[in-house]
Protein backbone atom coordinates (compact mmCIF):
# COMPACT_ATOMS: atom_id res chain seq x y z
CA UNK A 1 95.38 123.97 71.60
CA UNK A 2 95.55 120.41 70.62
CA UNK A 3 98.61 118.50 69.32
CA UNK A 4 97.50 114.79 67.93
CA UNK A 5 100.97 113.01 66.81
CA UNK A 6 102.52 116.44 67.06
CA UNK A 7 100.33 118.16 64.78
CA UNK A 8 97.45 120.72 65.32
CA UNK A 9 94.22 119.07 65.16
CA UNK A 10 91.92 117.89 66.76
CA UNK A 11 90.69 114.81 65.06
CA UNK A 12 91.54 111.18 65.79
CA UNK A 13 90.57 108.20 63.11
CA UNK A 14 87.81 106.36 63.89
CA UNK A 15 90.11 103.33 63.70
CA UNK A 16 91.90 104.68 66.62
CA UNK A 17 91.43 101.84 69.37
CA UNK A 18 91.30 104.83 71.92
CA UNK A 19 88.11 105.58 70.56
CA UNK A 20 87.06 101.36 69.51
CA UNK A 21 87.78 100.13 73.05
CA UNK A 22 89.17 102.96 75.33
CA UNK A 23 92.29 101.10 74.43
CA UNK A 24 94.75 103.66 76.57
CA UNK A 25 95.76 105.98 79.59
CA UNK A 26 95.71 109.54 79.95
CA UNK A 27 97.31 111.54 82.18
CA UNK A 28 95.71 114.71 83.70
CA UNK A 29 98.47 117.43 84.76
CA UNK A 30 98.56 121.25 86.70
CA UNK A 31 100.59 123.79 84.33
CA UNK A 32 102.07 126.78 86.67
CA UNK A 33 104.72 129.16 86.39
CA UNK A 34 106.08 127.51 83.21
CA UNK A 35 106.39 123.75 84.11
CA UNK A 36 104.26 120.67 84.73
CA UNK A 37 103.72 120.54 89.02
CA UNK A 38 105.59 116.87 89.25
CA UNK A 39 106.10 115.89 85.92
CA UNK A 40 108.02 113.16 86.78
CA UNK A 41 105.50 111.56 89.11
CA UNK A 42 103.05 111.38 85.97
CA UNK A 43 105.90 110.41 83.45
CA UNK A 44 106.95 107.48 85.84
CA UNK A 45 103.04 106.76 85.80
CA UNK A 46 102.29 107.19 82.54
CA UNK A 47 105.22 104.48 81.63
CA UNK A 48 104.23 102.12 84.17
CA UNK A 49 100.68 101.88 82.58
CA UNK A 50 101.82 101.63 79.19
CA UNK A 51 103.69 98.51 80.44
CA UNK A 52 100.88 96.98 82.11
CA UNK A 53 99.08 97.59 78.67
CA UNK A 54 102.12 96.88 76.28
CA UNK A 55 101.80 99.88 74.31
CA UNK A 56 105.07 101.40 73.79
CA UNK A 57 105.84 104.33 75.97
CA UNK A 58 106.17 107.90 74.29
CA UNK A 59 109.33 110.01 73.97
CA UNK A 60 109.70 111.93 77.35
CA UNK A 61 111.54 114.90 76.03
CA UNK A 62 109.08 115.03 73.04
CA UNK A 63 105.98 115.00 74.92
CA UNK A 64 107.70 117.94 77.25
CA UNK A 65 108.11 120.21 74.23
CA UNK A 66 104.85 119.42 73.12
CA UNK A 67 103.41 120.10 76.26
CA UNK A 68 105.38 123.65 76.10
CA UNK A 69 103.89 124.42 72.79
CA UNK A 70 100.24 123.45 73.91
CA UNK A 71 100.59 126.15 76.78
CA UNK A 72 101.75 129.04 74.86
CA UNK A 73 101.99 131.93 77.09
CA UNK A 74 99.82 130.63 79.37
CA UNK A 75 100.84 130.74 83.45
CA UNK A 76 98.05 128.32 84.36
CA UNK A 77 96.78 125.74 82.81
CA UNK A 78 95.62 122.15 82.55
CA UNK A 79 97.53 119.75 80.44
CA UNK A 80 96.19 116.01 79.02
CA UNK A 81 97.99 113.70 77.82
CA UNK A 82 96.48 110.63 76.40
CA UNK A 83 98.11 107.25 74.43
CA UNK A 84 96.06 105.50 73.06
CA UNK A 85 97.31 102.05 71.37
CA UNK A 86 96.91 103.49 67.56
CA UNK A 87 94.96 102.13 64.90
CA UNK A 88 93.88 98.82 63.92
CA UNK A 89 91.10 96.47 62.54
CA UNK A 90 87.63 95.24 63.80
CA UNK A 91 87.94 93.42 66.19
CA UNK A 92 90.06 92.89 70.05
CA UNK A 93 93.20 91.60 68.47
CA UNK A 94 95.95 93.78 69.03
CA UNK A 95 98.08 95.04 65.79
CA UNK A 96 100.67 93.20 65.18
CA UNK A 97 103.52 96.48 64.76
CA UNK A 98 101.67 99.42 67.34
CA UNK A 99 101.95 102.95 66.60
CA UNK A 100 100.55 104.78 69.71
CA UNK A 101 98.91 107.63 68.99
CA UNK A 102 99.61 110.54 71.49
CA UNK A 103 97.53 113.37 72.08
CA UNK A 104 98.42 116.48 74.33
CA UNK A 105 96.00 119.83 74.84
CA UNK A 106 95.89 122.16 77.24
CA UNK A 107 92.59 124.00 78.49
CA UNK A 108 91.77 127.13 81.60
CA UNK A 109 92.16 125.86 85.34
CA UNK A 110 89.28 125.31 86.95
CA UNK A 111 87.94 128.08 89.68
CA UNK A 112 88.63 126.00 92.85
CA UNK A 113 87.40 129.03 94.94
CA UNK A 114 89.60 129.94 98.42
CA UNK A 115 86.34 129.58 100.43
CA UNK A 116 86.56 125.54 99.40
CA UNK A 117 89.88 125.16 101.29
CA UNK A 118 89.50 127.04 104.12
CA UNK A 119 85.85 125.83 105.18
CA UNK A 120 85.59 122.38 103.06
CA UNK A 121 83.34 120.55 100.17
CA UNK A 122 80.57 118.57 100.32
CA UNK A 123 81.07 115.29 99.21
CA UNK A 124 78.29 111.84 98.86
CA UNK A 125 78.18 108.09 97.89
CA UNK A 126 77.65 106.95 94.86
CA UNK A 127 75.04 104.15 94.35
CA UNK A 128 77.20 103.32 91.28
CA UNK A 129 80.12 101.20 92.26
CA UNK A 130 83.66 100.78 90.44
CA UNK A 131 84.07 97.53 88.59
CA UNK A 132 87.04 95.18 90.15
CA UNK A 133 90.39 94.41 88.08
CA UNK A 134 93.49 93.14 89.61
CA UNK A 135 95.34 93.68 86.34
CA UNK A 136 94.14 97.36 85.57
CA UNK A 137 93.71 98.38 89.27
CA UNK A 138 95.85 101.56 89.84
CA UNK A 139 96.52 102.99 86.22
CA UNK A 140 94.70 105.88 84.27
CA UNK A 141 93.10 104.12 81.03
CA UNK A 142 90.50 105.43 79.24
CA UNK A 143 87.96 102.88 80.64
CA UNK A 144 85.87 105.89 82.46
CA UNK A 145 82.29 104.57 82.64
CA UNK A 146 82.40 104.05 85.92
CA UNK A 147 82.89 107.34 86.72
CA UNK A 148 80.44 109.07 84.03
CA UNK A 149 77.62 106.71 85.14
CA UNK A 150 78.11 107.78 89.08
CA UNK A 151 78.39 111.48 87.63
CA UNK A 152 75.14 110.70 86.57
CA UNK A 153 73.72 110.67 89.71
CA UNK A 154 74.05 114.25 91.28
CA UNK A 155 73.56 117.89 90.18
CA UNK A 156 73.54 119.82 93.14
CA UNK A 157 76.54 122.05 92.46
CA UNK A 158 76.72 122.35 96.64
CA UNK A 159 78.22 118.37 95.99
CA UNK A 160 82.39 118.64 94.84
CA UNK A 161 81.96 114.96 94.52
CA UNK A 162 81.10 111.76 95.23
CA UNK A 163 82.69 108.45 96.99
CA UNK A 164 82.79 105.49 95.31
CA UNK A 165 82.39 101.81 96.15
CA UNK A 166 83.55 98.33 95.32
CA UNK A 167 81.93 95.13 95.21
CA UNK A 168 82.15 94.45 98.66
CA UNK A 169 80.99 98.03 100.07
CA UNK A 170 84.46 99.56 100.73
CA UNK A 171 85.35 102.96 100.24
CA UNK A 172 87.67 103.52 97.30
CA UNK A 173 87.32 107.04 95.79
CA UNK A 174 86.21 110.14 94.66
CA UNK A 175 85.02 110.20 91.10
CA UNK A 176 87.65 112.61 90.20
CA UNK A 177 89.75 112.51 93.66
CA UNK A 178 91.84 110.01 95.86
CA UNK A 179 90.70 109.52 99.52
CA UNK A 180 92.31 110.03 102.68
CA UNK A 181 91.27 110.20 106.31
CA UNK A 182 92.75 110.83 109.81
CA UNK A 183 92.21 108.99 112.80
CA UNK A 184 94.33 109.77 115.73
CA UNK A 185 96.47 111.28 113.49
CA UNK A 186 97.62 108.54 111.30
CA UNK A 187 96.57 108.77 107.63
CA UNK A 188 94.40 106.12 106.14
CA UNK A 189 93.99 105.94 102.63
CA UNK A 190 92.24 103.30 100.68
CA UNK A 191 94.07 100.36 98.87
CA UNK A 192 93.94 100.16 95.52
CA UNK A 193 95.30 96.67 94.51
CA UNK A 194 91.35 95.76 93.03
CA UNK A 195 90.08 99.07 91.78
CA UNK A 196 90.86 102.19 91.70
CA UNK A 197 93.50 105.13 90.38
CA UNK A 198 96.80 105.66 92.25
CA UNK A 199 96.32 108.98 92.01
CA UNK A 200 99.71 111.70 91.58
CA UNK A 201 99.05 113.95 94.27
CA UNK A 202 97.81 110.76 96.04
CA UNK A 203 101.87 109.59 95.91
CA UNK A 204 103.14 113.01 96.76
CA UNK A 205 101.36 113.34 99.70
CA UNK A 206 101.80 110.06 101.22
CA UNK A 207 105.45 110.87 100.63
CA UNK A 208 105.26 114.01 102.33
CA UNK A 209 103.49 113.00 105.30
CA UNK A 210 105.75 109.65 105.87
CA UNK A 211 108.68 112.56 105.85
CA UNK A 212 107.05 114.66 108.72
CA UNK A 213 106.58 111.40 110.78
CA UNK A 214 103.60 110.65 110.01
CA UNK A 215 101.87 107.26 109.82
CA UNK A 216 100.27 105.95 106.54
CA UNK A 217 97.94 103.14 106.20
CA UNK A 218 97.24 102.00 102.97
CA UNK A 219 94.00 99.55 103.42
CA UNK A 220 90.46 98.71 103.14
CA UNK A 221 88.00 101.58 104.38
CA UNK A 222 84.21 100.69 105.36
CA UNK A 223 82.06 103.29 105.29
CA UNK A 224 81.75 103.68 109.05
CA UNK A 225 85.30 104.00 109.00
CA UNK A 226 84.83 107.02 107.13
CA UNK A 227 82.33 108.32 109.11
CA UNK A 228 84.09 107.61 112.45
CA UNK A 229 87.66 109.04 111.10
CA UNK A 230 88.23 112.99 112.45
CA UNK A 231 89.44 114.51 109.55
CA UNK A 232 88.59 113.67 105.59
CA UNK A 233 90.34 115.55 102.87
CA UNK A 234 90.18 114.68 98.51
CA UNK A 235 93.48 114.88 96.74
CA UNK A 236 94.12 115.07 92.72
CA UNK A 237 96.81 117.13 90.48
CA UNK A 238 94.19 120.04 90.26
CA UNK A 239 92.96 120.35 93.34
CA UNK A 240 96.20 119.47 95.61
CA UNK A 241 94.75 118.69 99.10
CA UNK A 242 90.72 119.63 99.59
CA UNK A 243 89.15 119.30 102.70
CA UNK A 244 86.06 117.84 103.38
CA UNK A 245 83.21 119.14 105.58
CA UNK A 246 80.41 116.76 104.96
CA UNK A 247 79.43 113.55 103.59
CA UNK A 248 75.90 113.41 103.46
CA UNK A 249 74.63 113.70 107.41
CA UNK A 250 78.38 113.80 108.72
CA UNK A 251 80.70 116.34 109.26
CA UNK A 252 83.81 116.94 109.88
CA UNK A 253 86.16 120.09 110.36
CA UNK A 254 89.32 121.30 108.63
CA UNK A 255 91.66 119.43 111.69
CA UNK A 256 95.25 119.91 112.41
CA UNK A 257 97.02 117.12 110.18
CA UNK A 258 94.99 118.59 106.76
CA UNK A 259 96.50 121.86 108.02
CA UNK A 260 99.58 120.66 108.45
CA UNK A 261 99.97 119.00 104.75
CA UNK A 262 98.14 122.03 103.18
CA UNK A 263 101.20 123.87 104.74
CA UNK A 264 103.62 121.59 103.74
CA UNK A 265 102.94 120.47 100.12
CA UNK A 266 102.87 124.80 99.90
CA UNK A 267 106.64 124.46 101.00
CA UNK A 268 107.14 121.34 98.92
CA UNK A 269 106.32 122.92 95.70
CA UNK A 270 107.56 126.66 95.93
């Protein structure tokens, strides 16, 4: 089902700067046992990047019973939201009075299969590398070429997905996934003050693991720091926490500290 401005339909105007310019965000969210898995992660996201792109921020309690009526009956499901900056003229130039537009569907989980958490995916690097912006760096806008170009270059359904690098070779993130590895058990994940999306379940589980005494690094990762770290694992809203066996060549097994946080984000969201 698809709600656009709180009706059923699934057209958008072709004035619509969403569709112009990718003039937006979007928000991608896990629908289980009759509520949004940390809706107020995404909502305190979702208002942050409307800031950073002045488009006024949609009604929380709206969009919740919106979201309610896009899942029906359903016990799992996956929920977007996207606001997109309305309508307006040819051209860049914002409109003077904005009237977001605001679209929320739901659509069936995807089978993430047991066998992929206990014994890991296969990830590789992408030759296609994100595009650097201190000013968007961190939110969800609809500016996804990056990511459907580097999709481009794999179809070996062995592959989960693929790393992806910035302008100077570093390790950023997954196409759909945040990053994190382990090396003598503190957490390293990459920053993401140039490129990048600060991932949900990214927050959560630095949270989590700062709470068990764990250390987190937030900063640049080269490549051979990836391949020198002992454990790797993917995190997004979907997937949770996904360990990784391989990256090409390298390998890795499913170590302690993964275990550990698989464990504990369990406990953290019963």
């Amino acid at each position: 089902m698809i709600l656009v401005n709180g009706e059923q339909t699934d057209h958008v105007s072709a004035n619509d700067r969403g569709f112009q310019y990718g003039d937006g965000l979007f928000e991608t969210m896990y629908w289980r046992h009759g509520r949004i898995r940390y809706w107020t992660r995404h909502m305190t996201r979702l208002a942050h990047g409307c800031g950073v792109l002045r488009i006024p921020v949609p009604d929380r309690e709206v969009l919740a019973r919106q979201v309610e009526l896009v899942t029906g009956s359903q016990d799992e499901a996956v929920v977007k939201v996207i606001v997109t900056r309305g309508e307006g003229d040819r051209g860049y130039t914002s409109p003077a009075v904005v009237i977001p537009t605001v679209v929320v569907r739901s659509s069936s989980m995807p089978d993430y299969s047991l066998d992929r958490y206990r014994d890991g995916v296969r990830l590789r690097l992408c030759d296609t590398r994100l595009s650097v912006s201190q000013t968007l760096a961190g939110i969800k806008h609809l500016n996804r070429l990056d990511q459907v170009m580097a999709r481009m270059e794999w179809s070996d359904p062995d592959i989960f997905d693929a790393l992806m690098l910035d302008d100077q070779a570093r390790v950023i993130e997954g196409t759909i996934s945040n990053l994190f590895v382990v090396k003598d058990d503190v957490l390293i994940t990459p920053r993401l003050d140039r490129c990048g999306v600060a991932g949900v379940m990214r927050s959560v589980v630095i949270d989590v693991a700062m709470s068990n005494d764990y250390t987190v690094l937030q900063q640049p990762l080269s490549v051979d720091g990836l391949y020198g770290s002992d454990e790797v694992f993917l995190t997004n809203s979907l997937i949770g926490i996904l360990p990784v066996r391989a990256c090409g060549d390298h390998t890795w097994v499913r170590g302690r500290v993964t275990q550990f946080l698989l464990h504990a984000m369990e406990k953290a969201d019963a």
